[in-house]
PDB file of N, CA and C in Angstrom:
ATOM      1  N   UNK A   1      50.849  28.151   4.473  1.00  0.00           N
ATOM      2  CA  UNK A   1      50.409  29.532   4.406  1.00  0.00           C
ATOM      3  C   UNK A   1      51.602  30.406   4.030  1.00  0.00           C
ATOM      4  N   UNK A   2      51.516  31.105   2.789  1.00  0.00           N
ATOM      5  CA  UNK A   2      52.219  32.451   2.648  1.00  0.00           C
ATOM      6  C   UNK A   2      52.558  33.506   3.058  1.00  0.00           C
ATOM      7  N   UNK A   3      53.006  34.590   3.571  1.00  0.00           N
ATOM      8  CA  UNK A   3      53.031  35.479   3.669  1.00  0.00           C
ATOM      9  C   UNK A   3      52.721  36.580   2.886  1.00  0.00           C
ATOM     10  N   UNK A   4      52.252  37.642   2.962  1.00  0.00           N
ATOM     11  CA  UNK A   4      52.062  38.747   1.909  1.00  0.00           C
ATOM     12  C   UNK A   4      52.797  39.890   1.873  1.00  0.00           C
ATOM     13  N   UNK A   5      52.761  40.876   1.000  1.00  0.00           N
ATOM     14  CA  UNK A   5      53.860  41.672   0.748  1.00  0.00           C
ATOM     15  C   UNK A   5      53.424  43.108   1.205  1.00  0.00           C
ATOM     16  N   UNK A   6      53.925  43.996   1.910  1.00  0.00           N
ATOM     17  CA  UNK A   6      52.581  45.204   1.712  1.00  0.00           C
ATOM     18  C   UNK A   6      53.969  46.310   1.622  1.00  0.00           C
ATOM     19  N   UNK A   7      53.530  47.600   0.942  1.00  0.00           N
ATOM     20  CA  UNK A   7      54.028  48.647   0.869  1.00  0.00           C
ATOM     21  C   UNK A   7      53.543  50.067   0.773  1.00  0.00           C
ATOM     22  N   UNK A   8      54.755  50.705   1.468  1.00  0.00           N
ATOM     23  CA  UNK A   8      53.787  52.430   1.753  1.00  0.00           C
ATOM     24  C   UNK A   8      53.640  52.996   0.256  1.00  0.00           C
ATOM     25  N   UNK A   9      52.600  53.963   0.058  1.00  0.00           N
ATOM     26  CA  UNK A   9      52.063  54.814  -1.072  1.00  0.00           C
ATOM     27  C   UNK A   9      52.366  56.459  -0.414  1.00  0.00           C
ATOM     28  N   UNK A  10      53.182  56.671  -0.508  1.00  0.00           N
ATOM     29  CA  UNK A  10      53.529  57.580  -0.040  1.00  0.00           C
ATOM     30  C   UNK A  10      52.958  59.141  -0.886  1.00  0.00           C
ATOM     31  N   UNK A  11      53.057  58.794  -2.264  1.00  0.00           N
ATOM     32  CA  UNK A  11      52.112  59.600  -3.008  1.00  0.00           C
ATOM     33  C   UNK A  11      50.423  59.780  -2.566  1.00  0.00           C
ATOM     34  N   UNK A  12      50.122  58.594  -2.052  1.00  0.00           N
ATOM     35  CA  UNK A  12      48.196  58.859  -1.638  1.00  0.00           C
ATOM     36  C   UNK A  12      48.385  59.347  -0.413  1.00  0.00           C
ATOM     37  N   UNK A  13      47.288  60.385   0.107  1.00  0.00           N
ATOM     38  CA  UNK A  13      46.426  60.605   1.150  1.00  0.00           C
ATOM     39  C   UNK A  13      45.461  60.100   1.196  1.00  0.00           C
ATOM     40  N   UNK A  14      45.081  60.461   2.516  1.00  0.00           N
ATOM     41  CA  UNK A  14      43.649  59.891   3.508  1.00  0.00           C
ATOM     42  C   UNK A  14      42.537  61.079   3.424  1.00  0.00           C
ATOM     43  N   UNK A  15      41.331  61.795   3.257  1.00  0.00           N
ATOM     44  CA  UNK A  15      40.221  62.724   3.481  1.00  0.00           C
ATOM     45  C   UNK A  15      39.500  62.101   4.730  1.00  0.00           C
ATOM     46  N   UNK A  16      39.177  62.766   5.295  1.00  0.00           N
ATOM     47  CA  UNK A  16      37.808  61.559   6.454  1.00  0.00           C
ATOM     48  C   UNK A  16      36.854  62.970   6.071  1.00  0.00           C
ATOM     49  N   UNK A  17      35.927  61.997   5.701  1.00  0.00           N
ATOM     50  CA  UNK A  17      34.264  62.870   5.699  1.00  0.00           C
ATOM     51  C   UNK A  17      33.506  61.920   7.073  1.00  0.00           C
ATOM     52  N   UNK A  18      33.023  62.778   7.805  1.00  0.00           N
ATOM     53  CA  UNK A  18      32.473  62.494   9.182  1.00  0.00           C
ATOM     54  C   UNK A  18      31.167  63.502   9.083  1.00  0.00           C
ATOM     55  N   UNK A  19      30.568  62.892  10.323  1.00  0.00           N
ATOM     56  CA  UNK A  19      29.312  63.885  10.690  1.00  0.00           C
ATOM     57  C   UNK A  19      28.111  63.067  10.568  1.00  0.00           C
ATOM     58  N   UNK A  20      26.966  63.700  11.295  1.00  0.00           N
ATOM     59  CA  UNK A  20      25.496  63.093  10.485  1.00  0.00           C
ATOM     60  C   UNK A  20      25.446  62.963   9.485  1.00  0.00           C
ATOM     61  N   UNK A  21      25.375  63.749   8.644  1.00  0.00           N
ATOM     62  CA  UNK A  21      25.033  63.675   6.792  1.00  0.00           C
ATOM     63  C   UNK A  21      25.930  63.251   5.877  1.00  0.00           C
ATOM     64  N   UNK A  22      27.006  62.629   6.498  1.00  0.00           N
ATOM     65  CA  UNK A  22      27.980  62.312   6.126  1.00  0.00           C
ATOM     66  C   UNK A  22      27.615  60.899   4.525  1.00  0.00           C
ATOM     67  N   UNK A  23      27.076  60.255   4.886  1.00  0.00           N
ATOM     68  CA  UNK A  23      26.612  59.185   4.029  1.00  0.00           C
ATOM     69  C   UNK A  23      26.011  59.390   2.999  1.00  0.00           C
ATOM     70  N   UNK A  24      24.785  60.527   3.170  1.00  0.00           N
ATOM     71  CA  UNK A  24      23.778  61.413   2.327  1.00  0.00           C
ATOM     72  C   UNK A  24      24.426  62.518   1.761  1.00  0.00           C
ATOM     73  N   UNK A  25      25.725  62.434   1.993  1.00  0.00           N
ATOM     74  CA  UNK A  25      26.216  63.569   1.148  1.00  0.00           C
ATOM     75  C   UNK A  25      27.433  63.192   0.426  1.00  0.00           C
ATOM     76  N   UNK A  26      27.982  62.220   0.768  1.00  0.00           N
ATOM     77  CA  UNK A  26      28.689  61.418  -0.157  1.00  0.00           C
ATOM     78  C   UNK A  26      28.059  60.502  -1.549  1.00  0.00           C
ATOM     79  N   UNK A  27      26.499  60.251  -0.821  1.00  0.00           N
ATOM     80  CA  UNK A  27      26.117  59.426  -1.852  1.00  0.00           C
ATOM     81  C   UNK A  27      25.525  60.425  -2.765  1.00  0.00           C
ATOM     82  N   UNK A  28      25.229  61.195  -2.991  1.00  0.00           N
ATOM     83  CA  UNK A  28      24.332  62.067  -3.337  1.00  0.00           C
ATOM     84  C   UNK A  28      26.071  62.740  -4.634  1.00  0.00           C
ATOM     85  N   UNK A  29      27.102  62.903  -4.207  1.00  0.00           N
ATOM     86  CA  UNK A  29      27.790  63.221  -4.799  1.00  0.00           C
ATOM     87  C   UNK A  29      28.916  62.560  -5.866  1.00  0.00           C
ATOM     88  N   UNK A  30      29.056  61.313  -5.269  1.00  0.00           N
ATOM     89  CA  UNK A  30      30.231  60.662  -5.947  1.00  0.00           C
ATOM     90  C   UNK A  30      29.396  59.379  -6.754  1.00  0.00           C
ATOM     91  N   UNK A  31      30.341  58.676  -7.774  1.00  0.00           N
ATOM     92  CA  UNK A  31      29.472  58.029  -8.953  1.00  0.00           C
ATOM     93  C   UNK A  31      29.725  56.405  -8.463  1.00  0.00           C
ATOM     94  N   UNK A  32      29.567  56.471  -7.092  1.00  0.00           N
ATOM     95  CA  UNK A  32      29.308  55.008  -7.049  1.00  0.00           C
ATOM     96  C   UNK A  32      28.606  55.464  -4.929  1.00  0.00           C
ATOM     97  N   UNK A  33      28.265  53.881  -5.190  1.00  0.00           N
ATOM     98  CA  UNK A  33      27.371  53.758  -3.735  1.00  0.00           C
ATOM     99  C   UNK A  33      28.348  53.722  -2.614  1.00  0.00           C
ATOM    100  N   UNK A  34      28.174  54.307  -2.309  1.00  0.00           N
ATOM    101  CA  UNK A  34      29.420  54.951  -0.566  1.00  0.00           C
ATOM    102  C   UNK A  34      28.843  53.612   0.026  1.00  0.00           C
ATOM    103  N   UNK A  35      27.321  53.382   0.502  1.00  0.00           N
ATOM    104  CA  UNK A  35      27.013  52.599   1.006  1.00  0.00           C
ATOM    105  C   UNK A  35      27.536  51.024   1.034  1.00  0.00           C
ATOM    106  N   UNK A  36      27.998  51.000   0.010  1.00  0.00           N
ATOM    107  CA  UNK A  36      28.683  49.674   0.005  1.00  0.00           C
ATOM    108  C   UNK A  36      29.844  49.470   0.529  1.00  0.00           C
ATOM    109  N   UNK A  37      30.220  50.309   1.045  1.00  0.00           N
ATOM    110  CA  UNK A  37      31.824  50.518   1.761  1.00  0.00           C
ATOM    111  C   UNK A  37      31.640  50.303   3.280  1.00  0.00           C
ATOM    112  N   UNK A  38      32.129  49.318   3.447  1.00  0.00           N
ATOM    113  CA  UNK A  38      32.186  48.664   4.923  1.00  0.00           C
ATOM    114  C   UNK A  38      33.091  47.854   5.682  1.00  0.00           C
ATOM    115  N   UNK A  39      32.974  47.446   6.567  1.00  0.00           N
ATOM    116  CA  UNK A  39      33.811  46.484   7.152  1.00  0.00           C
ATOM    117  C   UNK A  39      34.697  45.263   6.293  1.00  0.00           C
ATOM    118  N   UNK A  40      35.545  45.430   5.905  1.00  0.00           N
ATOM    119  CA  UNK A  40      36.884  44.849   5.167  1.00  0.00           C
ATOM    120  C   UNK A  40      36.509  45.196   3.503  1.00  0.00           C
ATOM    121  N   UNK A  41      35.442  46.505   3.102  1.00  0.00           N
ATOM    122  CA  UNK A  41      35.436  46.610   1.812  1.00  0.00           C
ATOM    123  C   UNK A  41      35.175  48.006   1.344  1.00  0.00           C
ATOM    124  N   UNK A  42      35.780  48.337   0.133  1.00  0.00           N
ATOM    125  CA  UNK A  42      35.983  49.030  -0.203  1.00  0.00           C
ATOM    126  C   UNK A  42      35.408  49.925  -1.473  1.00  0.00           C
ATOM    127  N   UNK A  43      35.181  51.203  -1.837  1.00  0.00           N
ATOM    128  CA  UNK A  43      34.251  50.865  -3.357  1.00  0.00           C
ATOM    129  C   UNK A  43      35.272  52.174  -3.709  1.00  0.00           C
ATOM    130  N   UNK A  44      35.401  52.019  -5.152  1.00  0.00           N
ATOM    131  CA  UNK A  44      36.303  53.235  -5.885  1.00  0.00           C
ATOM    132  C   UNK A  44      35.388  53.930  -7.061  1.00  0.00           C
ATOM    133  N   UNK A  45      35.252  55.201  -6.556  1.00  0.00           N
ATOM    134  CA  UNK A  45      34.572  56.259  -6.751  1.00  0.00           C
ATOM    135  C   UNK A  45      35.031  57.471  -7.338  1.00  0.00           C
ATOM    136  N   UNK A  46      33.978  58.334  -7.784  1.00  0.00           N
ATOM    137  CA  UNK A  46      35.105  59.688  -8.520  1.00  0.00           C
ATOM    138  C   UNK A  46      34.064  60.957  -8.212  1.00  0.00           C
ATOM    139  N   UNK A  47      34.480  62.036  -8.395  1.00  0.00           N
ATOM    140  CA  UNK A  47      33.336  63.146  -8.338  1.00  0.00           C
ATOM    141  C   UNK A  47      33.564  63.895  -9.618  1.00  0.00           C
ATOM    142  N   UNK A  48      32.650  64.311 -10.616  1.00  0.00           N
ATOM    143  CA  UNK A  48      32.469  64.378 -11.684  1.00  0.00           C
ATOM    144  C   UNK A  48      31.879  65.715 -11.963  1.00  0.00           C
ATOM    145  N   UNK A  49      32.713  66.665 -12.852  1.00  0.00           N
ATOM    146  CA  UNK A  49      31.899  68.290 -13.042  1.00  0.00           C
ATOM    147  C   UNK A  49      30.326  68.024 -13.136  1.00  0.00           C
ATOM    148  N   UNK A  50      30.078  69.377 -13.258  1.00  0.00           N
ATOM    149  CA  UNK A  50      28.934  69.531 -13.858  1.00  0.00           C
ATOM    150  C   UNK A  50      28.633  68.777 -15.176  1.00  0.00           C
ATOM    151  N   UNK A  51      29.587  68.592 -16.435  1.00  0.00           N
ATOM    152  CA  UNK A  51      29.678  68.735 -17.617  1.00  0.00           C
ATOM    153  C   UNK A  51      30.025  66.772 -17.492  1.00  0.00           C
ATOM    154  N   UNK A  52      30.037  66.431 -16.439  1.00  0.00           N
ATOM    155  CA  UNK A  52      30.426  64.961 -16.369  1.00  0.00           C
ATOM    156  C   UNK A  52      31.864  64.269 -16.560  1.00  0.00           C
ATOM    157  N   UNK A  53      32.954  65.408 -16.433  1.00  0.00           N
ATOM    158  CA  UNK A  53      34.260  65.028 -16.681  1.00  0.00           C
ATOM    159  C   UNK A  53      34.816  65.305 -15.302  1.00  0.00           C
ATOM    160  N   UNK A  54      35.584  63.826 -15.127  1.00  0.00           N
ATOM    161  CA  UNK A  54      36.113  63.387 -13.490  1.00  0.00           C
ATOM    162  C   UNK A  54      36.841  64.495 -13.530  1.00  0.00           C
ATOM    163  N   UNK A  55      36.961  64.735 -12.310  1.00  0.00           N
ATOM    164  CA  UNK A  55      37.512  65.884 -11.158  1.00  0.00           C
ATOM    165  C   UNK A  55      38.774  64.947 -10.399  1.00  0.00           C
ATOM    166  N   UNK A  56      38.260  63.688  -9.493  1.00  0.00           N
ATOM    167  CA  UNK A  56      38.623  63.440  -8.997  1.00  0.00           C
ATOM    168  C   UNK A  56      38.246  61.689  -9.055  1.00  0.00           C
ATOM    169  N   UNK A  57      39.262  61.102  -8.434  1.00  0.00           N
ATOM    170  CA  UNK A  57      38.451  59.298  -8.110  1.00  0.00           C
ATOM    171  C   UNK A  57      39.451  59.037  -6.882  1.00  0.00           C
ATOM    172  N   UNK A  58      39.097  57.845  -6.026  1.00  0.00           N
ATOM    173  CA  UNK A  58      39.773  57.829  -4.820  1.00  0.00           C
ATOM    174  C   UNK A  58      38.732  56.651  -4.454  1.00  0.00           C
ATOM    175  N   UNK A  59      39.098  55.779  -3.330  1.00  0.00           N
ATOM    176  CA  UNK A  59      38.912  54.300  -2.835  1.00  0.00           C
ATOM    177  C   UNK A  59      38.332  55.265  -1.569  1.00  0.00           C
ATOM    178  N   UNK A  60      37.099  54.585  -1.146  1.00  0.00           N
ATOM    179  CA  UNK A  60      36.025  54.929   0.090  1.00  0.00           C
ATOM    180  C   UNK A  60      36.325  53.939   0.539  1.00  0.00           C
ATOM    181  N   UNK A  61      36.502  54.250   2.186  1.00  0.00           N
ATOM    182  CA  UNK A  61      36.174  53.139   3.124  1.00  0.00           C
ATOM    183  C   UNK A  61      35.600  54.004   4.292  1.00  0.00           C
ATOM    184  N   UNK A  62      34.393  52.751   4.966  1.00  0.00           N
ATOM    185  CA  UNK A  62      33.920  52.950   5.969  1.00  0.00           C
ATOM    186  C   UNK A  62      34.040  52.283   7.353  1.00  0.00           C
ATOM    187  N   UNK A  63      34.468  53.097   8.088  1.00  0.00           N
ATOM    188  CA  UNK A  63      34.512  52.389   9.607  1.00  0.00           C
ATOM    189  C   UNK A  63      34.341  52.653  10.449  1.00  0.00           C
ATOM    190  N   UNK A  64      32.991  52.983  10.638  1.00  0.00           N
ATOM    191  CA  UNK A  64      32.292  52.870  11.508  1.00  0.00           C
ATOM    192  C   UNK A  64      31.705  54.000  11.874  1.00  0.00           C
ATOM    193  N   UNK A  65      32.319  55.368  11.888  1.00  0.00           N
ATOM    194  CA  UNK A  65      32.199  56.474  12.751  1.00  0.00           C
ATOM    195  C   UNK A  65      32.431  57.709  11.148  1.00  0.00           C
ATOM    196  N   UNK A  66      33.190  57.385  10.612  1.00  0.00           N
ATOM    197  CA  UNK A  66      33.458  58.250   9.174  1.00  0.00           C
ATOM    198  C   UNK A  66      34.347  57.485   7.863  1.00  0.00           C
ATOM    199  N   UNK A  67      33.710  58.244   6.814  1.00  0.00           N
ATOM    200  CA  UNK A  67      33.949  57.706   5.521  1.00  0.00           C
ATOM    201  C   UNK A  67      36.095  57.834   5.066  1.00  0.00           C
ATOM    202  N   UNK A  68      36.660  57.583   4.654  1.00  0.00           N
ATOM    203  CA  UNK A  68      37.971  57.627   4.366  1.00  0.00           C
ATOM    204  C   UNK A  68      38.384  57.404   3.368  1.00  0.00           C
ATOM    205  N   UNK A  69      38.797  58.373   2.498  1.00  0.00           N
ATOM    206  CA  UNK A  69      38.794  58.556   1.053  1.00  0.00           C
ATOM    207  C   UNK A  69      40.434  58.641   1.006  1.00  0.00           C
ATOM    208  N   UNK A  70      40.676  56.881   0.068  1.00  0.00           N
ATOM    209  CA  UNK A  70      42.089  57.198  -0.358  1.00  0.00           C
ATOM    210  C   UNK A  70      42.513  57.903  -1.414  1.00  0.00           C
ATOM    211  N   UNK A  71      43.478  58.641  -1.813  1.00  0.00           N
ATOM    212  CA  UNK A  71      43.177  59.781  -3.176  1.00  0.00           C
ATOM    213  C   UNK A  71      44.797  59.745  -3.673  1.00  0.00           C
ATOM    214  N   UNK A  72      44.610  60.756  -4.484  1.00  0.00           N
ATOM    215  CA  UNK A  72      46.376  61.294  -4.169  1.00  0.00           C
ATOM    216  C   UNK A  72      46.458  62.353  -3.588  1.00  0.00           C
ATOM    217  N   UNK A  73      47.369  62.616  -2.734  1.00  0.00           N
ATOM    218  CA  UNK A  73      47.790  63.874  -1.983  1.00  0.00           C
ATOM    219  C   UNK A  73      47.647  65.271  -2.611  1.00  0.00           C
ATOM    220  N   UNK A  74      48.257  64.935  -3.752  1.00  0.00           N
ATOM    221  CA  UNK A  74      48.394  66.507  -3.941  1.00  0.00           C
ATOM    222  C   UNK A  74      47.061  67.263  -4.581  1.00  0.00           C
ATOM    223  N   UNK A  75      46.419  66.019  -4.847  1.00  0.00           N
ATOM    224  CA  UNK A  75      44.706  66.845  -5.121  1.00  0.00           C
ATOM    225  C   UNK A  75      43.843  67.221  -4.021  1.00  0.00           C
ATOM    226  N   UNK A  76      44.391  66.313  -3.126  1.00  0.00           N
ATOM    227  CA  UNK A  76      43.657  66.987  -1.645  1.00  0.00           C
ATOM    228  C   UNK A  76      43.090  68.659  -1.683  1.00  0.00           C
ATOM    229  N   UNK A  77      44.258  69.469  -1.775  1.00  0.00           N
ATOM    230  CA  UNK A  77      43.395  70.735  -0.934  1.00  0.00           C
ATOM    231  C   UNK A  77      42.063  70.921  -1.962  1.00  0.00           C
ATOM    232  N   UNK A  78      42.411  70.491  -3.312  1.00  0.00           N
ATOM    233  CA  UNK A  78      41.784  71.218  -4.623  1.00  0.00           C
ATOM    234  C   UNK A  78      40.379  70.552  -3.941  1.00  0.00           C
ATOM    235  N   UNK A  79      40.549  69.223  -3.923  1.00  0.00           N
ATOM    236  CA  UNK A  79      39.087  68.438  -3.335  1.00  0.00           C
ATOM    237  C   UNK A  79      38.324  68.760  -2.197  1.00  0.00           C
ATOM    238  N   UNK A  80      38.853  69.468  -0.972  1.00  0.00           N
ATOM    239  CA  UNK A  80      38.254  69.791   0.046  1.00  0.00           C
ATOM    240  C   UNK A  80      37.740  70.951  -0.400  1.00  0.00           C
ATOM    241  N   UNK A  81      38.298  72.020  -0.819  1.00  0.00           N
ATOM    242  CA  UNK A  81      37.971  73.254  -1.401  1.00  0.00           C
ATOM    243  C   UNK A  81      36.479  73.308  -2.090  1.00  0.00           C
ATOM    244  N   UNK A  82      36.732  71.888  -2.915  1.00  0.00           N
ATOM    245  CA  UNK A  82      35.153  71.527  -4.218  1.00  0.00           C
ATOM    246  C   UNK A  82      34.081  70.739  -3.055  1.00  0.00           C
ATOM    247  N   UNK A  83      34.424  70.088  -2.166  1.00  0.00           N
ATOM    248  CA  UNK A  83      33.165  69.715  -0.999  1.00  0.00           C
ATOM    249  C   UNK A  83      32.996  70.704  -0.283  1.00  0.00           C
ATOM    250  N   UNK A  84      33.545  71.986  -0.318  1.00  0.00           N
ATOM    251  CA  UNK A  84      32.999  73.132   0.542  1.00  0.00           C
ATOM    252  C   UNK A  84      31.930  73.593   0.141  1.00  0.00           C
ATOM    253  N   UNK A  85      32.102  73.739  -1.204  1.00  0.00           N
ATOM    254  CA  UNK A  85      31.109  74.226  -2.413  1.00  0.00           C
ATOM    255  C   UNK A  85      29.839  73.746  -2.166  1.00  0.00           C
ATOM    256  N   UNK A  86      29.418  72.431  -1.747  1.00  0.00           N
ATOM    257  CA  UNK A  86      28.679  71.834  -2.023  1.00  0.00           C
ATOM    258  C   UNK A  86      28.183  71.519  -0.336  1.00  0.00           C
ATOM    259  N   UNK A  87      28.765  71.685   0.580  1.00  0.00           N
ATOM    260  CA  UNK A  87      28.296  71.483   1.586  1.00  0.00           C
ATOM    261  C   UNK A  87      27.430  72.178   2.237  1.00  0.00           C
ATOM    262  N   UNK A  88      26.817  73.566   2.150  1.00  0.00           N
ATOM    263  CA  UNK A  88      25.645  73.732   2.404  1.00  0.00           C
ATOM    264  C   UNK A  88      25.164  73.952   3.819  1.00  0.00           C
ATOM    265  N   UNK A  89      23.906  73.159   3.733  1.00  0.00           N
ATOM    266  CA  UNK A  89      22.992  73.238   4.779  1.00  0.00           C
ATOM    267  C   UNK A  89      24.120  71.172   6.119  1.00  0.00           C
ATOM    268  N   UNK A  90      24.625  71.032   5.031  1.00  0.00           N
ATOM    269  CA  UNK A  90      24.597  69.413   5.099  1.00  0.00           C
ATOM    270  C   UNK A  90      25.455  69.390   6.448  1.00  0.00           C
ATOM    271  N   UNK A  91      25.355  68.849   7.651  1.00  0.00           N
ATOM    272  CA  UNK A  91      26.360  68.375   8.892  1.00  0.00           C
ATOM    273  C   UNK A  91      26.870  67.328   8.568  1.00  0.00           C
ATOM    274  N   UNK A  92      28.660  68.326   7.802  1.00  0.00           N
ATOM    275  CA  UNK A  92      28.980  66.852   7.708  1.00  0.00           C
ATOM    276  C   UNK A  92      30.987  67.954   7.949  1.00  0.00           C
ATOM    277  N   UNK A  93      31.687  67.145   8.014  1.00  0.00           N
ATOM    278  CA  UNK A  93      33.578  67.879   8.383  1.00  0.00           C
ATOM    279  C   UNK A  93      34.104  67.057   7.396  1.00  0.00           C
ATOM    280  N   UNK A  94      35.193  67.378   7.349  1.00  0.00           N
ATOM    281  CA  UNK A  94      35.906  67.091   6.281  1.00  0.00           C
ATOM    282  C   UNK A  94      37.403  67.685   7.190  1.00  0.00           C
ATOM    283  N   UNK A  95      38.600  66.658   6.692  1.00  0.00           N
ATOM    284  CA  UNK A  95      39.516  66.354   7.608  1.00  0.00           C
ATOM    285  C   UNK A  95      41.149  65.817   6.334  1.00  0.00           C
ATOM    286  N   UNK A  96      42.113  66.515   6.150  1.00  0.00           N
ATOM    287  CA  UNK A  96      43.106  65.597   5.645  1.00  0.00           C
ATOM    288  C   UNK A  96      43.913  65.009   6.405  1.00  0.00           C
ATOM    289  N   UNK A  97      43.731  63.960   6.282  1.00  0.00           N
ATOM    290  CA  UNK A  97      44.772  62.925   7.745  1.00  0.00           C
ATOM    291  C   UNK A  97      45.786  62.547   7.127  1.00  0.00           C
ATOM    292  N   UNK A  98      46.219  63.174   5.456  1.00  0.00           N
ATOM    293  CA  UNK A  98      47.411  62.352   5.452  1.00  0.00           C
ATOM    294  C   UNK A  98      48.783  62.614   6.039  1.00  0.00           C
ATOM    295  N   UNK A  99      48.922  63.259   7.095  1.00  0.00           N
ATOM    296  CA  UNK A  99      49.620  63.714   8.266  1.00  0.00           C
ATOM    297  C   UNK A  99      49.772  62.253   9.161  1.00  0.00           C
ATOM    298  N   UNK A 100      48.989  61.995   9.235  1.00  0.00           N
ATOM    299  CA  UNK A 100      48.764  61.017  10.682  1.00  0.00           C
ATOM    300  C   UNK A 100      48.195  59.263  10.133  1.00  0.00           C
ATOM    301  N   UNK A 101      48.149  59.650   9.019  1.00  0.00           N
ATOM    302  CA  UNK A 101      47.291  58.572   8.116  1.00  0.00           C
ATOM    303  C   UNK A 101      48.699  58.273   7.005  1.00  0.00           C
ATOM    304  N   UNK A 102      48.900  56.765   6.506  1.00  0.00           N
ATOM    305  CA  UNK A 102      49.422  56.547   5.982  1.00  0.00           C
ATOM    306  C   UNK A 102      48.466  55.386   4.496  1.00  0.00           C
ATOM    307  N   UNK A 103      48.508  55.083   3.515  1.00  0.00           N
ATOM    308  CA  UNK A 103      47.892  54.236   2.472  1.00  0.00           C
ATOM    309  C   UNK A 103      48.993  53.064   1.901  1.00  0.00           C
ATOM    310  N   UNK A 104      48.892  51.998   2.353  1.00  0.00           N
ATOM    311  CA  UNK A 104      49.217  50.908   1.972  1.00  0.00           C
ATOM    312  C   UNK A 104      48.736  50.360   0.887  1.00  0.00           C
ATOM    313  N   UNK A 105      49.839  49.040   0.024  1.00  0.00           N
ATOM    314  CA  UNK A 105      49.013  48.424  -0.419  1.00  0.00           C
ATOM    315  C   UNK A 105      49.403  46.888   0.040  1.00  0.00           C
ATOM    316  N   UNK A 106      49.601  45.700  -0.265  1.00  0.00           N
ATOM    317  CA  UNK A 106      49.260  44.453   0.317  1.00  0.00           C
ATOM    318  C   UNK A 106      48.901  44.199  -0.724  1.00  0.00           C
ATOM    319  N   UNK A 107      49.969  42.376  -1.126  1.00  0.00           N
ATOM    320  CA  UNK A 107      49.413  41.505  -1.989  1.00  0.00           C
ATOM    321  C   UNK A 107      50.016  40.384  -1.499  1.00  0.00           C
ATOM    322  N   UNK A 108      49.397  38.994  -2.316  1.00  0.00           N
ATOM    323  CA  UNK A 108      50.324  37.614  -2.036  1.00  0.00           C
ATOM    324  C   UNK A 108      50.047  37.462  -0.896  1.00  0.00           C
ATOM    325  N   UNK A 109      50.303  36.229  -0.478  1.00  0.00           N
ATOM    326  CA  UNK A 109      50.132  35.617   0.847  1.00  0.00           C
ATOM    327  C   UNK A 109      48.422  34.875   0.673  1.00  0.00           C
ATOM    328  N   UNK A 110      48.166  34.340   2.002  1.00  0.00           N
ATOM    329  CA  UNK A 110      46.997  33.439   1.836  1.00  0.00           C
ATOM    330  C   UNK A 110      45.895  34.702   2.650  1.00  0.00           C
ATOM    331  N   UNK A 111      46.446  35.757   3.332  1.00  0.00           N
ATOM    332  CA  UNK A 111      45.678  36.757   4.000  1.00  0.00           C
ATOM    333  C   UNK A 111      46.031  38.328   4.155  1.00  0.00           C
ATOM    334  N   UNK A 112      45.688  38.861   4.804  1.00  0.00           N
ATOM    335  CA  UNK A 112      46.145  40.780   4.501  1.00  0.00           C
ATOM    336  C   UNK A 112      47.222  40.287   5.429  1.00  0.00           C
ATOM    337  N   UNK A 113      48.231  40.853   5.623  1.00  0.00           N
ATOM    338  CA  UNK A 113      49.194  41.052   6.404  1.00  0.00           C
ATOM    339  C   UNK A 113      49.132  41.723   7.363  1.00  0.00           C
ATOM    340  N   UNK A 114      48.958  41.697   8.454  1.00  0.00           N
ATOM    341  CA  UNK A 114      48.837  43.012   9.870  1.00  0.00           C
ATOM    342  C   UNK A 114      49.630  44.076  10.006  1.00  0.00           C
ATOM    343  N   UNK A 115      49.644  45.071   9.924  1.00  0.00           N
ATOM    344  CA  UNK A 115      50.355  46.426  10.299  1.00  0.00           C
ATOM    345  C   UNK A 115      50.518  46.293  12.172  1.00  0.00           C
ATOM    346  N   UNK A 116      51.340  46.570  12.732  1.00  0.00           N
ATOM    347  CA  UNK A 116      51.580  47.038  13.970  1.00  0.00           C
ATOM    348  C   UNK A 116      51.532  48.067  14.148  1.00  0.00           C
TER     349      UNK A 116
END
């Protein structure tokens, strides 16, 4: 067995979209199925103008309790700003954790490597 390699992305942030409507309002917005994002998987997604030209793309993950959108940082505020727009009637928060949240990546080896 190998070991694997992993390193910080210090350029990406973390978003957490949480709440009831949280799922129904992700799917409803971004150009791939949120739903498929689950326990050890991931789906990479974008949100797209009106006019159909990306805004944004970023890696969804789900666990359990809220959605976690890896992105780059510095588009963050612009992106929370554009789900305000659109949030509505919908119960759902919106959160930048890349404060407290860090984005790895990990390769090589025969398995993910564990973070402590």
């Amino acid at each position: 067995m190998t070991n694997g390699r992993i390193a910080e992305l210090p350029r990406r942030g973390v978003v957490a979209v949480s709440g009831e409507d949280a799922h129904a309002f992700l799917d409803n917005l971004m150009t791939s199925n949120v739903g498929e994002a689950g326990a050890g998987r991931a789906v990479f997604a974008g949100l797209l103008s009106p006019q159909g030209k990306l805004l944004f793309d970023f890696i969804a993950f789900h666990d359990g309790e809220r959605y976690l959108l890896d992105m780059a940082r510095s588009e963050i505020p612009a992106f929370l700003k554009r789900l305000g727009l659109f949030r509505l009637r919908s119960k759902v928060d919106f959160a930048d954790l890349s404060e407290e949240r860090i984005v790895v990546a990990a390769w090589g080896g025969d398995s993910a490597p564990l973070l402590d």
